[in-house]
PDB file of N, CA and C in Angstrom:
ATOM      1  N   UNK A   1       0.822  -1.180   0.000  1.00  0.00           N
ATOM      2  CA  UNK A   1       0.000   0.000   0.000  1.00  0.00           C
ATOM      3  C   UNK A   1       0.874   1.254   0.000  1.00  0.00           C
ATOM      4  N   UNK A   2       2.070   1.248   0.802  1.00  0.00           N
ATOM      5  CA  UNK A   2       2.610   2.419   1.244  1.00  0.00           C
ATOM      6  C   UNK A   2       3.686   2.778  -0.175  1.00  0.00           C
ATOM      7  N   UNK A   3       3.810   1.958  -0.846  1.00  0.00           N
ATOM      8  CA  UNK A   3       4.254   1.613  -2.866  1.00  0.00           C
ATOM      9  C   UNK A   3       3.794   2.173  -3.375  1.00  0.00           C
ATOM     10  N   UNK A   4       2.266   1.786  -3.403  1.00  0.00           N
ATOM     11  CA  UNK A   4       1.271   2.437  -4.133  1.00  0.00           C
ATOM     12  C   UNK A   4       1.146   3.987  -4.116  1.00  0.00           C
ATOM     13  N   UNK A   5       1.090   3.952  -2.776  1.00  0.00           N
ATOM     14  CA  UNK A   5       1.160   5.876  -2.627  1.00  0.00           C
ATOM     15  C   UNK A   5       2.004   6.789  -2.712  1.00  0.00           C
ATOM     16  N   UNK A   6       3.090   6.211  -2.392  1.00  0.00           N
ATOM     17  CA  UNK A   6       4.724   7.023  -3.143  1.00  0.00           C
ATOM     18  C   UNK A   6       4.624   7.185  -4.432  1.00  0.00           C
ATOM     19  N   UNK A   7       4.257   6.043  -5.624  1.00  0.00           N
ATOM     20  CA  UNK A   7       4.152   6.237  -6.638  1.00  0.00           C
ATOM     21  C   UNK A   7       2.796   7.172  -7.490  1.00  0.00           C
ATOM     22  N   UNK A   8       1.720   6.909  -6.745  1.00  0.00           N
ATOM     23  CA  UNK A   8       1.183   8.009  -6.941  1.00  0.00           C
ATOM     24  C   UNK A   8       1.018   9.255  -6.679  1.00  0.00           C
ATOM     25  N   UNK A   9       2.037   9.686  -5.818  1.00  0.00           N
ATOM     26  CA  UNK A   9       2.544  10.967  -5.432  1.00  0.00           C
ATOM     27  C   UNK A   9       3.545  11.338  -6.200  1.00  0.00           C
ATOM     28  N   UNK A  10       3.852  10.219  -6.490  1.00  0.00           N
ATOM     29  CA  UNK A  10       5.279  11.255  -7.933  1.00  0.00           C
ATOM     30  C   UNK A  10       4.763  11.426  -9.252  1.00  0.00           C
ATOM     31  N   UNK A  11       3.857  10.425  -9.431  1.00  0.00           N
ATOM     32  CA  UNK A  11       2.903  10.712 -10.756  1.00  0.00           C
ATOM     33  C   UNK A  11       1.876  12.034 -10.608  1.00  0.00           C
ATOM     34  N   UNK A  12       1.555  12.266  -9.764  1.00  0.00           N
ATOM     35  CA  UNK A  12       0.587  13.186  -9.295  1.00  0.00           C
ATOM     36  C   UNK A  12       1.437  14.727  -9.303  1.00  0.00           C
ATOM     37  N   UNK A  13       2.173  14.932  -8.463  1.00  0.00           N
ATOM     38  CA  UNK A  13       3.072  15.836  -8.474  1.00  0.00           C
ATOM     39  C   UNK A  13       3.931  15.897  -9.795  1.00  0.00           C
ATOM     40  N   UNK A  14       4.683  15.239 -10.682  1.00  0.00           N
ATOM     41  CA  UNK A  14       5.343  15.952 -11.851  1.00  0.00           C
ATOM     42  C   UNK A  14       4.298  16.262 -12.535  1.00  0.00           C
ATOM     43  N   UNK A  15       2.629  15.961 -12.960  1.00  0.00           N
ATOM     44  CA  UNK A  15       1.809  16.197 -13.558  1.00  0.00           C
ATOM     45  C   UNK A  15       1.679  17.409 -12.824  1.00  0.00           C
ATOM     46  N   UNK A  16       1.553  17.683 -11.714  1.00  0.00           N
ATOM     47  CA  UNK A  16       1.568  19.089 -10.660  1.00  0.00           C
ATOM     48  C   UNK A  16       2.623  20.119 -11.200  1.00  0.00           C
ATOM     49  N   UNK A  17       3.731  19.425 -10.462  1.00  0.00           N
ATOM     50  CA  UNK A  17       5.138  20.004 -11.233  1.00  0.00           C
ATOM     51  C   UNK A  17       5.191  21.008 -12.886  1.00  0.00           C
ATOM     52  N   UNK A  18       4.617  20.049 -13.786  1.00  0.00           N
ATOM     53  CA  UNK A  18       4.703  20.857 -15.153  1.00  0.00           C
ATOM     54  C   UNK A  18       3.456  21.248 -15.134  1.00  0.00           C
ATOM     55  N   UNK A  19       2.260  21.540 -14.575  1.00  0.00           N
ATOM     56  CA  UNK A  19       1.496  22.302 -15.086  1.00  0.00           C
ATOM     57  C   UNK A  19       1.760  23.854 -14.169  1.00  0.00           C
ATOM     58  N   UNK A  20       2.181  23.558 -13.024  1.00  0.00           N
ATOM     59  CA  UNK A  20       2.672  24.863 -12.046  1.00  0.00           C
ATOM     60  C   UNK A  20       3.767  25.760 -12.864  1.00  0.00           C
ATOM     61  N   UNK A  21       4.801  24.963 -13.767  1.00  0.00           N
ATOM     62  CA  UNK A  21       5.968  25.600 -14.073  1.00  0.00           C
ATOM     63  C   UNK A  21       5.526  25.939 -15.856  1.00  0.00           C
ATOM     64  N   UNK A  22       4.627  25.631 -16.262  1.00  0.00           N
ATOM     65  CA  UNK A  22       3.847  25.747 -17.570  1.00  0.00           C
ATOM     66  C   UNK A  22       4.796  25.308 -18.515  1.00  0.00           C
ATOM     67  N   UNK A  23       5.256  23.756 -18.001  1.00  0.00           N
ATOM     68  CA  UNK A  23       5.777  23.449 -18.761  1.00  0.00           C
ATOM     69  C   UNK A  23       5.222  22.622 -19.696  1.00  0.00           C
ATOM     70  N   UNK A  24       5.368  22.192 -20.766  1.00  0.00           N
ATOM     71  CA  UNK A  24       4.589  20.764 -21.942  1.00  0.00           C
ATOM     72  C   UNK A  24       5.176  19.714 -22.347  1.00  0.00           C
ATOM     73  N   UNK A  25       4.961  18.798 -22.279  1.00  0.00           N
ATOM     74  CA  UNK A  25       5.314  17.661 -22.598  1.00  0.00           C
ATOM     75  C   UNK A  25       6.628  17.682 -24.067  1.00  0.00           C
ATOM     76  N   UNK A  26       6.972  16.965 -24.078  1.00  0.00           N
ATOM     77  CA  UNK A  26       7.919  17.238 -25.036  1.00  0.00           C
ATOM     78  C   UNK A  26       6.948  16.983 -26.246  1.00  0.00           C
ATOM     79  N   UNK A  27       7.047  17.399 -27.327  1.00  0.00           N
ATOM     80  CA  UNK A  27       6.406  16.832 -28.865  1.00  0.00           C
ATOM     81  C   UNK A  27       7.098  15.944 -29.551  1.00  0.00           C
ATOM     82  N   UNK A  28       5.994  14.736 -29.590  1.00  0.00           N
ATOM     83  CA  UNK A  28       6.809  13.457 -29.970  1.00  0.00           C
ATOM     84  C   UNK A  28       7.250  13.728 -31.591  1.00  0.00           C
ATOM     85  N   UNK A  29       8.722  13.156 -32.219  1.00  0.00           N
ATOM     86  CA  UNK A  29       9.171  13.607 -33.447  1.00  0.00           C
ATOM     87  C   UNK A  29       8.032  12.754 -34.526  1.00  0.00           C
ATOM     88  N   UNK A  30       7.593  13.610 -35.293  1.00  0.00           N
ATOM     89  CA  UNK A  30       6.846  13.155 -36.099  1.00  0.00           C
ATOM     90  C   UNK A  30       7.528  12.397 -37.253  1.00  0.00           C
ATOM     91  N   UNK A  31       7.094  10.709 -37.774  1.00  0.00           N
ATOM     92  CA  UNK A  31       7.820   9.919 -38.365  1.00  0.00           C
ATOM     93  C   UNK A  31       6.879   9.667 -39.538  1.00  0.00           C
ATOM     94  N   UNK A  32       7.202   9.957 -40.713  1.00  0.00           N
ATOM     95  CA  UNK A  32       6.446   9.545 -41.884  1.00  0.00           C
ATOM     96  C   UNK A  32       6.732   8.041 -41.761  1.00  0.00           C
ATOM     97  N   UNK A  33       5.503   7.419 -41.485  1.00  0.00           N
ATOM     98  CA  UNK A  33       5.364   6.126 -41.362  1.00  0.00           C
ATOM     99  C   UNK A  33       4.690   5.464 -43.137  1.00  0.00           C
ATOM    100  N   UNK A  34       5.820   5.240 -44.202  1.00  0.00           N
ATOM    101  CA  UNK A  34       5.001   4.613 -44.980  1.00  0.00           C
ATOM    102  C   UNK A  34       4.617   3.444 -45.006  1.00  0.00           C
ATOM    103  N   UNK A  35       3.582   3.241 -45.778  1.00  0.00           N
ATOM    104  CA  UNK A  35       2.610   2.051 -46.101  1.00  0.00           C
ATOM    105  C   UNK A  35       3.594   0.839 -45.996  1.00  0.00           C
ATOM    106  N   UNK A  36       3.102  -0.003 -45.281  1.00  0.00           N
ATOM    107  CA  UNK A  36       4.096  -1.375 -46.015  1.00  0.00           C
ATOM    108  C   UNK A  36       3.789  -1.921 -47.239  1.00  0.00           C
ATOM    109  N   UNK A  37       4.706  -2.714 -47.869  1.00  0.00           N
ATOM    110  CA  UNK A  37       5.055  -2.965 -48.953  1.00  0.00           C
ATOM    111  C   UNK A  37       3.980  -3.809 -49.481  1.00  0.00           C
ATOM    112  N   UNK A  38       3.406  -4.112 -50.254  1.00  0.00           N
ATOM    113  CA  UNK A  38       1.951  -4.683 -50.253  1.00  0.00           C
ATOM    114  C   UNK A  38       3.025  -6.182 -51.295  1.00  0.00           C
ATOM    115  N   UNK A  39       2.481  -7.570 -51.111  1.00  0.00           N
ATOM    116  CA  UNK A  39       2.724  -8.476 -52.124  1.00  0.00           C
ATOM    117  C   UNK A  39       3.091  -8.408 -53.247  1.00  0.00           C
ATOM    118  N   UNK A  40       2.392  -7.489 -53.811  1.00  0.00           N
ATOM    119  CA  UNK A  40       2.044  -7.251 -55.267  1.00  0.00           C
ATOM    120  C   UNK A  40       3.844  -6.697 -55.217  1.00  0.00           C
ATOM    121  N   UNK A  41       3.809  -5.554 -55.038  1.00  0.00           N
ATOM    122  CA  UNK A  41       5.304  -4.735 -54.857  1.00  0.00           C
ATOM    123  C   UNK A  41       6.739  -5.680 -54.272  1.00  0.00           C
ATOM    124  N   UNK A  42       6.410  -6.912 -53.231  1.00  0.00           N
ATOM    125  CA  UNK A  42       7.151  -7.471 -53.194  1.00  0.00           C
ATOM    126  C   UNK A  42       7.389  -8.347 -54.368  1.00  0.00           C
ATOM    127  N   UNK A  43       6.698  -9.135 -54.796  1.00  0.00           N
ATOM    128  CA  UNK A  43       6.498  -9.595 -56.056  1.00  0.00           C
ATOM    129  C   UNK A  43       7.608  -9.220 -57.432  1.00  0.00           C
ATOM    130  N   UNK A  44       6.850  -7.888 -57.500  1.00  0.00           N
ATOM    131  CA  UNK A  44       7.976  -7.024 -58.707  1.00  0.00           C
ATOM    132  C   UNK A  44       9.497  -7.244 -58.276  1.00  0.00           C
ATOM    133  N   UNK A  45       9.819  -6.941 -57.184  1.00  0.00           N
ATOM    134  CA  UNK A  45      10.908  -6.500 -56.230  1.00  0.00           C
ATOM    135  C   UNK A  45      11.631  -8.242 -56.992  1.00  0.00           C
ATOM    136  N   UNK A  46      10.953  -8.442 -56.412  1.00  0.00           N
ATOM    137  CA  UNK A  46      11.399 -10.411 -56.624  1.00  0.00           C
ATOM    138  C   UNK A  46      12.055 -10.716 -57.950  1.00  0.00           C
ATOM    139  N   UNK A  47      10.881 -10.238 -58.949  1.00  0.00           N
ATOM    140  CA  UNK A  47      10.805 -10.668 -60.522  1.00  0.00           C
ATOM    141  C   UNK A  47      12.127 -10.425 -60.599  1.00  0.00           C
ATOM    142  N   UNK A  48      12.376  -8.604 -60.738  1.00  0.00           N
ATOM    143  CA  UNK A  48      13.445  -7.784 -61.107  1.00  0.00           C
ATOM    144  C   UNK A  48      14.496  -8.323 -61.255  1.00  0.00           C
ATOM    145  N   UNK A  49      14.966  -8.323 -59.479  1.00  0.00           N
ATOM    146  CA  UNK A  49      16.196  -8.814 -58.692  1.00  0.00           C
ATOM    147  C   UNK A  49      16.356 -10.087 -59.585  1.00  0.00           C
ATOM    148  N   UNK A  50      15.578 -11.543 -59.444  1.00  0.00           N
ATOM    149  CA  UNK A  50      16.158 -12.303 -60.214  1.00  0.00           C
ATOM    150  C   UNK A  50      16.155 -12.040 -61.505  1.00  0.00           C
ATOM    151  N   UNK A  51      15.660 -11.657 -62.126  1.00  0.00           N
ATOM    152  CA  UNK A  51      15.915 -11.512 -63.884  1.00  0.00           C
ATOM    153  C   UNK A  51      16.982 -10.742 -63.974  1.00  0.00           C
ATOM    154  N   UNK A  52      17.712  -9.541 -63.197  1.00  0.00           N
ATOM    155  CA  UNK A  52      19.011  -8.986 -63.171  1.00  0.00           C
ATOM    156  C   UNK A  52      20.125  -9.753 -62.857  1.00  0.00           C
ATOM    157  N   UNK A  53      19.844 -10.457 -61.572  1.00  0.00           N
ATOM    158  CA  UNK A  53      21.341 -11.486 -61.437  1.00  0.00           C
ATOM    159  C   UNK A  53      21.026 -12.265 -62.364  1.00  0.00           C
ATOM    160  N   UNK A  54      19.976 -13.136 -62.786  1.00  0.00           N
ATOM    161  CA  UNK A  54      20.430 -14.248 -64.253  1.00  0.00           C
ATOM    162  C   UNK A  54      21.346 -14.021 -65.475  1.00  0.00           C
ATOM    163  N   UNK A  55      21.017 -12.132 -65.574  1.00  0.00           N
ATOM    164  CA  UNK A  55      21.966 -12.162 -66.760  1.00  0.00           C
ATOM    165  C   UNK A  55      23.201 -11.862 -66.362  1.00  0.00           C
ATOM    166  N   UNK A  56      24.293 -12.771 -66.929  1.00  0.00           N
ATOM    167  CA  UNK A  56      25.731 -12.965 -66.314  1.00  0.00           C
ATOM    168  C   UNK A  56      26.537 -11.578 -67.126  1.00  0.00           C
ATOM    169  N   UNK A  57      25.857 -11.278 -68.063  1.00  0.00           N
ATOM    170  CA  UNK A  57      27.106 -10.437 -68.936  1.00  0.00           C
ATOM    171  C   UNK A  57      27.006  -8.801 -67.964  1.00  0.00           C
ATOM    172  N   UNK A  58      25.281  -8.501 -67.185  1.00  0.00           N
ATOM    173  CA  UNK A  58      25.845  -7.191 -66.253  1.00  0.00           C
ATOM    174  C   UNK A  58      27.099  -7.160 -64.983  1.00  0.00           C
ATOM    175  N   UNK A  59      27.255  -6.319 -64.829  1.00  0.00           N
ATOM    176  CA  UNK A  59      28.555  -6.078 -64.090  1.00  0.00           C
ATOM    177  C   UNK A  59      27.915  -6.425 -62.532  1.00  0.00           C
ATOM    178  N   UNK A  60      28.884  -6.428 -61.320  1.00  0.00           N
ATOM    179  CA  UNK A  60      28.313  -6.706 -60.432  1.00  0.00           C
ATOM    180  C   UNK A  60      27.263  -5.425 -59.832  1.00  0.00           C
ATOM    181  N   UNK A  61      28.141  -3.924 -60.259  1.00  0.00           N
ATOM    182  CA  UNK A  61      27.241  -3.036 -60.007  1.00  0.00           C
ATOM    183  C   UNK A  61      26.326  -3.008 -60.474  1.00  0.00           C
ATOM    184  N   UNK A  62      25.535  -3.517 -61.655  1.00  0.00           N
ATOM    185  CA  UNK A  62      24.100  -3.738 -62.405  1.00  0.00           C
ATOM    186  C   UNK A  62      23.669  -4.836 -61.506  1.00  0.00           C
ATOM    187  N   UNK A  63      24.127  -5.567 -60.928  1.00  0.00           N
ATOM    188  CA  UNK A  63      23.562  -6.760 -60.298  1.00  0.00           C
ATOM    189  C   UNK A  63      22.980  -6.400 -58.959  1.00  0.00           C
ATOM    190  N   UNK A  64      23.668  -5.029 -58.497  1.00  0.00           N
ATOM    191  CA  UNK A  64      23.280  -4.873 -57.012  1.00  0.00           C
ATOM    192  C   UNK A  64      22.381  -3.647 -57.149  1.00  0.00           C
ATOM    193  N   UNK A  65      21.723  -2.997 -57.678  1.00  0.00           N
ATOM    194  CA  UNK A  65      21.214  -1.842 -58.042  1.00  0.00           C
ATOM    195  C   UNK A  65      20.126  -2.387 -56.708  1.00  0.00           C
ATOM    196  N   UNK A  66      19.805  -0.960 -56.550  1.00  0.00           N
ATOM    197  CA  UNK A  66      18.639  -1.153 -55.848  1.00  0.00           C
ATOM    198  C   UNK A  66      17.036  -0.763 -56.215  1.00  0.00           C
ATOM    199  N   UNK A  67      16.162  -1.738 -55.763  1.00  0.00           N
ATOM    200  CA  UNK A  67      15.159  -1.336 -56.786  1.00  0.00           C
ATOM    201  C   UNK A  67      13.694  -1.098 -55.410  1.00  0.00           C
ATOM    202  N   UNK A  68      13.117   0.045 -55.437  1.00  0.00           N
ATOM    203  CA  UNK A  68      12.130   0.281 -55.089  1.00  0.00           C
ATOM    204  C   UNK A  68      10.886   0.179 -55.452  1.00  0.00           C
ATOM    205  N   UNK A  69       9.801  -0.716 -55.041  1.00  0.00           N
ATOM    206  CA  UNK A  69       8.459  -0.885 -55.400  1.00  0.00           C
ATOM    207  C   UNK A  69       7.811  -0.531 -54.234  1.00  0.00           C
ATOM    208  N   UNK A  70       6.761   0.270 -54.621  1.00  0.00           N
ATOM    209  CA  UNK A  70       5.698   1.011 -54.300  1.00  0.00           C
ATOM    210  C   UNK A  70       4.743   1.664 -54.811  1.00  0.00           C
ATOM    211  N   UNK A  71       3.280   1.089 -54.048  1.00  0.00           N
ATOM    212  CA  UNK A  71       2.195   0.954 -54.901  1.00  0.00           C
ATOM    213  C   UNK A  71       2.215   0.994 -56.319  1.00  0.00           C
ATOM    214  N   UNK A  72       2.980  -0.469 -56.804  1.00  0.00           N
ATOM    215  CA  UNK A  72       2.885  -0.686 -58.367  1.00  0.00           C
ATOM    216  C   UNK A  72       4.322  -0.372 -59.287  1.00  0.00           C
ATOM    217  N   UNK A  73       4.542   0.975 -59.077  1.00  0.00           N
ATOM    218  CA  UNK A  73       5.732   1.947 -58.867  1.00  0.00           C
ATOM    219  C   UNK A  73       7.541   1.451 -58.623  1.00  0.00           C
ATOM    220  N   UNK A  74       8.475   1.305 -59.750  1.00  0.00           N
ATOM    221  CA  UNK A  74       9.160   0.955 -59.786  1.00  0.00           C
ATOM    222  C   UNK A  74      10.167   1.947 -59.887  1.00  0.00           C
ATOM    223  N   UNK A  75      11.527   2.274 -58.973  1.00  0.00           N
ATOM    224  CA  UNK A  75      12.484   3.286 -58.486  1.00  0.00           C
ATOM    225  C   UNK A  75      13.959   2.285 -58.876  1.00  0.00           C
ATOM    226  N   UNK A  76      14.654   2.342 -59.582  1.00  0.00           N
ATOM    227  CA  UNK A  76      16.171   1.750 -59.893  1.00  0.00           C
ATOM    228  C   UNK A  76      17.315   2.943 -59.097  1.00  0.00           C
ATOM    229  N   UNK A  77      17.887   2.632 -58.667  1.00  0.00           N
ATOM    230  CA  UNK A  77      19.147   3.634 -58.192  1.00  0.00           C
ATOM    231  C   UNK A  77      20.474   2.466 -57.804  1.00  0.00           C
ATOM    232  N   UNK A  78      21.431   3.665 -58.429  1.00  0.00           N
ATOM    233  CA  UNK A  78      22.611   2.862 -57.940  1.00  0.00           C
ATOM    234  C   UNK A  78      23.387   3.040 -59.253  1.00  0.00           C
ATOM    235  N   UNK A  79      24.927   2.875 -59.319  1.00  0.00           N
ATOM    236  CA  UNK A  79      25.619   2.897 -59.915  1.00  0.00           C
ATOM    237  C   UNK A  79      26.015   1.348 -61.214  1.00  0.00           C
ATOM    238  N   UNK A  80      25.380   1.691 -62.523  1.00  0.00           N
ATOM    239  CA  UNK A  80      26.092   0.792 -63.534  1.00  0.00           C
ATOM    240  C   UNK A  80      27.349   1.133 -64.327  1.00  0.00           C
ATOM    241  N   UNK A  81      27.714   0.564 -64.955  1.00  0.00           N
ATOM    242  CA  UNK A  81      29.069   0.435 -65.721  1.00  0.00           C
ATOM    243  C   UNK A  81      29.166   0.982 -66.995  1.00  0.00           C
ATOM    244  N   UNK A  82      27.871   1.134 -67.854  1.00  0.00           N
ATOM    245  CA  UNK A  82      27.569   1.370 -68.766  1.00  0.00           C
ATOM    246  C   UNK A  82      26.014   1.696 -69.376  1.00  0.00           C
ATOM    247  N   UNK A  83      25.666   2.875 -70.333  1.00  0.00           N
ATOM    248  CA  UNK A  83      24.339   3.094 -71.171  1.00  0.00           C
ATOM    249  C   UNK A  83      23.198   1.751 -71.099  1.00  0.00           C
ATOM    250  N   UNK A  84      24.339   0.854 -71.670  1.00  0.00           N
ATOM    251  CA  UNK A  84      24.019  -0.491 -72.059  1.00  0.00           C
ATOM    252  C   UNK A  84      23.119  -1.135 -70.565  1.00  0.00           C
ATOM    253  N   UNK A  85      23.731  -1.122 -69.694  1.00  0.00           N
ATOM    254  CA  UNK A  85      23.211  -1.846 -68.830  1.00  0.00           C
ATOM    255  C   UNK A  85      22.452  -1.010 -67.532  1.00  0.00           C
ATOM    256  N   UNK A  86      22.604   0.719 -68.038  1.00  0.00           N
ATOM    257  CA  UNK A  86      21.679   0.946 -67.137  1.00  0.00           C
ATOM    258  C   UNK A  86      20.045   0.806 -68.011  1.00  0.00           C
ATOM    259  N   UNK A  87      20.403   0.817 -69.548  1.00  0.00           N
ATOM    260  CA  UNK A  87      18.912   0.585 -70.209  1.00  0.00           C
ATOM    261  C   UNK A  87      18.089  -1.027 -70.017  1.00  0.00           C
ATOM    262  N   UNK A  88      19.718  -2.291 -69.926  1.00  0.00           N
ATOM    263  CA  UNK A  88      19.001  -3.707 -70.183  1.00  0.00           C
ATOM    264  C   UNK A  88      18.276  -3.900 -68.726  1.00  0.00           C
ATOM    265  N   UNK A  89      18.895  -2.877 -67.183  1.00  0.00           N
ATOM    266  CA  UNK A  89      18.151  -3.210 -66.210  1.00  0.00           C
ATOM    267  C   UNK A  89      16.856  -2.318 -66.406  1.00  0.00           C
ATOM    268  N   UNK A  90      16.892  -1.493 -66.746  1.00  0.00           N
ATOM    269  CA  UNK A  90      15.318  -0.965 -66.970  1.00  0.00           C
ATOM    270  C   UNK A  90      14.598  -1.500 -67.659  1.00  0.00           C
ATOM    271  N   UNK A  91      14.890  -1.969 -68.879  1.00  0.00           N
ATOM    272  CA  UNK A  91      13.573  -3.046 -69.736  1.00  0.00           C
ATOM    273  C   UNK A  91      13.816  -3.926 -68.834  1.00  0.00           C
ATOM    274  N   UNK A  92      14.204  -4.641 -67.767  1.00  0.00           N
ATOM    275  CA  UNK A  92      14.147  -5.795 -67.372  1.00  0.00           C
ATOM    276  C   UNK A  92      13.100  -5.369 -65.883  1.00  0.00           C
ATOM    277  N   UNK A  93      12.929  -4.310 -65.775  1.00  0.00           N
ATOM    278  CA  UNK A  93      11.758  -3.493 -64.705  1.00  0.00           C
ATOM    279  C   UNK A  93      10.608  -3.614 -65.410  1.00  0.00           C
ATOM    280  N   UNK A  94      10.869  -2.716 -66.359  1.00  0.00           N
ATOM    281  CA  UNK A  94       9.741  -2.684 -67.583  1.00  0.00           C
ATOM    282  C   UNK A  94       9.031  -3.504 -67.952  1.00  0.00           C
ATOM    283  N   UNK A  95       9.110  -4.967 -68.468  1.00  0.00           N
ATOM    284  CA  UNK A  95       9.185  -5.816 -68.784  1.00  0.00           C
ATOM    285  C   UNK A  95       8.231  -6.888 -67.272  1.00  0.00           C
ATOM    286  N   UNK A  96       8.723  -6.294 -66.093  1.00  0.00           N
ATOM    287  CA  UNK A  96       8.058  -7.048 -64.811  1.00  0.00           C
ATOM    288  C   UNK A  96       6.145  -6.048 -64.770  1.00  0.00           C
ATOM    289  N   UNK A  97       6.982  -4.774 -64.715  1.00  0.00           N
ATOM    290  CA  UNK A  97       5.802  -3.386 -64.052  1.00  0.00           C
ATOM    291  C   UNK A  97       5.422  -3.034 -65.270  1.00  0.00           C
ATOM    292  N   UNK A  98       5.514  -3.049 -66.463  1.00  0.00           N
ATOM    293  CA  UNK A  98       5.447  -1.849 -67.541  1.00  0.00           C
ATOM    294  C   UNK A  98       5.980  -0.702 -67.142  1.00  0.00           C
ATOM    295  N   UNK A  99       6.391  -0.148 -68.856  1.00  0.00           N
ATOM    296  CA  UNK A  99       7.729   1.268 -68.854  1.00  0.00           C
ATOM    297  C   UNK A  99       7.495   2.309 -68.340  1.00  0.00           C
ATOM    298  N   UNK A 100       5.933   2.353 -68.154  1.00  0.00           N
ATOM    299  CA  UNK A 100       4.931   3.488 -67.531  1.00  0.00           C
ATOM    300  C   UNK A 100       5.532   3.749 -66.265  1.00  0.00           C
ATOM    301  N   UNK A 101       5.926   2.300 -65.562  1.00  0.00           N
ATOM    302  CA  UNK A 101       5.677   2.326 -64.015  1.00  0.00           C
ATOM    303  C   UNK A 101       7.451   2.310 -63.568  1.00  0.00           C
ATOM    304  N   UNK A 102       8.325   2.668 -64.489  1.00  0.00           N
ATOM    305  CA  UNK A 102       9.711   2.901 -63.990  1.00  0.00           C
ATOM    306  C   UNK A 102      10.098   3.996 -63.998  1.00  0.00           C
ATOM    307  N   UNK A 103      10.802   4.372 -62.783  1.00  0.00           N
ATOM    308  CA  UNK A 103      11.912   5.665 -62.609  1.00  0.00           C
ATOM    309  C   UNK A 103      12.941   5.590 -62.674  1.00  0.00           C
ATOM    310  N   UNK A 104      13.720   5.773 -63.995  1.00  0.00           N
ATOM    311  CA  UNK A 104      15.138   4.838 -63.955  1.00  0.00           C
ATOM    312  C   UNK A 104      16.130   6.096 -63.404  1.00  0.00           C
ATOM    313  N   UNK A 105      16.603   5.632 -62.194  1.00  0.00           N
ATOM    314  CA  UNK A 105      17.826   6.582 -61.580  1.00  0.00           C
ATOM    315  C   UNK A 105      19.030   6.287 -61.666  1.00  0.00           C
ATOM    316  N   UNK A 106      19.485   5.452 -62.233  1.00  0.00           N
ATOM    317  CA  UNK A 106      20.650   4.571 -62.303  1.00  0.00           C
ATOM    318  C   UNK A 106      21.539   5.528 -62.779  1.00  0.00           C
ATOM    319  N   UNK A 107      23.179   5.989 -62.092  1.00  0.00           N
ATOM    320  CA  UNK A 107      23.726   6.344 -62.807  1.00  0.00           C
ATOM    321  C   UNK A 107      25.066   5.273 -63.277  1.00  0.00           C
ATOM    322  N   UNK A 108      25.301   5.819 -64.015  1.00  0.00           N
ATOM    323  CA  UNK A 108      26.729   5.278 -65.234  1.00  0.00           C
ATOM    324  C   UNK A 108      28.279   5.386 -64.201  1.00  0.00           C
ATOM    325  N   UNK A 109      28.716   4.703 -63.705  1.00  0.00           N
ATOM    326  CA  UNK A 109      30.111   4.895 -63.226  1.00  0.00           C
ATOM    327  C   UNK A 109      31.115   3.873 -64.331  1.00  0.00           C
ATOM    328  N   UNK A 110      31.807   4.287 -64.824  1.00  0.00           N
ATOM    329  CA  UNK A 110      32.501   3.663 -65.670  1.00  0.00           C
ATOM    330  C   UNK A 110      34.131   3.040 -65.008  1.00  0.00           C
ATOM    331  N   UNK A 111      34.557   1.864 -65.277  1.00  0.00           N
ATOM    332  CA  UNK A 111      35.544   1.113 -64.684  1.00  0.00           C
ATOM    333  C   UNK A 111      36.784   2.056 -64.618  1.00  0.00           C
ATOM    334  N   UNK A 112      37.074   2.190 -63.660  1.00  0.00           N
ATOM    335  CA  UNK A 112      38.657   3.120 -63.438  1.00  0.00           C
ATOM    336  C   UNK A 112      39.620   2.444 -63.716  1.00  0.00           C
TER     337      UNK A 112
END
């Protein structure tokens, strides 16, 4: 019992505490919480990825690109080797989503 009332005396009082000293609660950081990834989008994600590593002739940087699906919506980023293979990974998006539904960001780093 005598637990109980200590603790509700400190709960009671800092609620006391900040309204006496006009203070406010802190404001929780607001987090753009997006949608999770719906099947469908994992799906694409899936197709992509394997139809990119199957073909052996892209470089490993075409192989690791990263690809974003959302709602339907297909995002490529990341560094390829060449024209050639930042276009064969986009028809190979294209080809999963239609050309409608790609944002090809891929840039070109060429072998040093």
């Amino acid at each position: 019992m005598k637990q109980r009332s200590i603790a509700t005396l400190l709960i009671c009082g800092g609620l006391l505490g900040t309204a006496v000293l006009g203070l406010e609660a802190a404001p929780q950081p607001q987090t753009a919480n997006p949608a999770p990834a719906t099947s469908t989008d994992q799906d694409a994600t899936q197709k992509i990825r394997k139809a990119i590593v199957a073909d052996k002739s892209l470089s490993t940087y075409a192989h690791n690109v990263k690809i974003v699906a959302h709602e339907g919506k297909v995002t490529l980023r990341g560094p390829v080797r060449s024209e050639t293979e930042k276009q064969a990974v986009a028809d190979m998006a294209a080809a999963v989503v239609g050309a409608d539904s790609v944002t090809n960001e891929l840039t070109i780093q060429p072998a040093k």
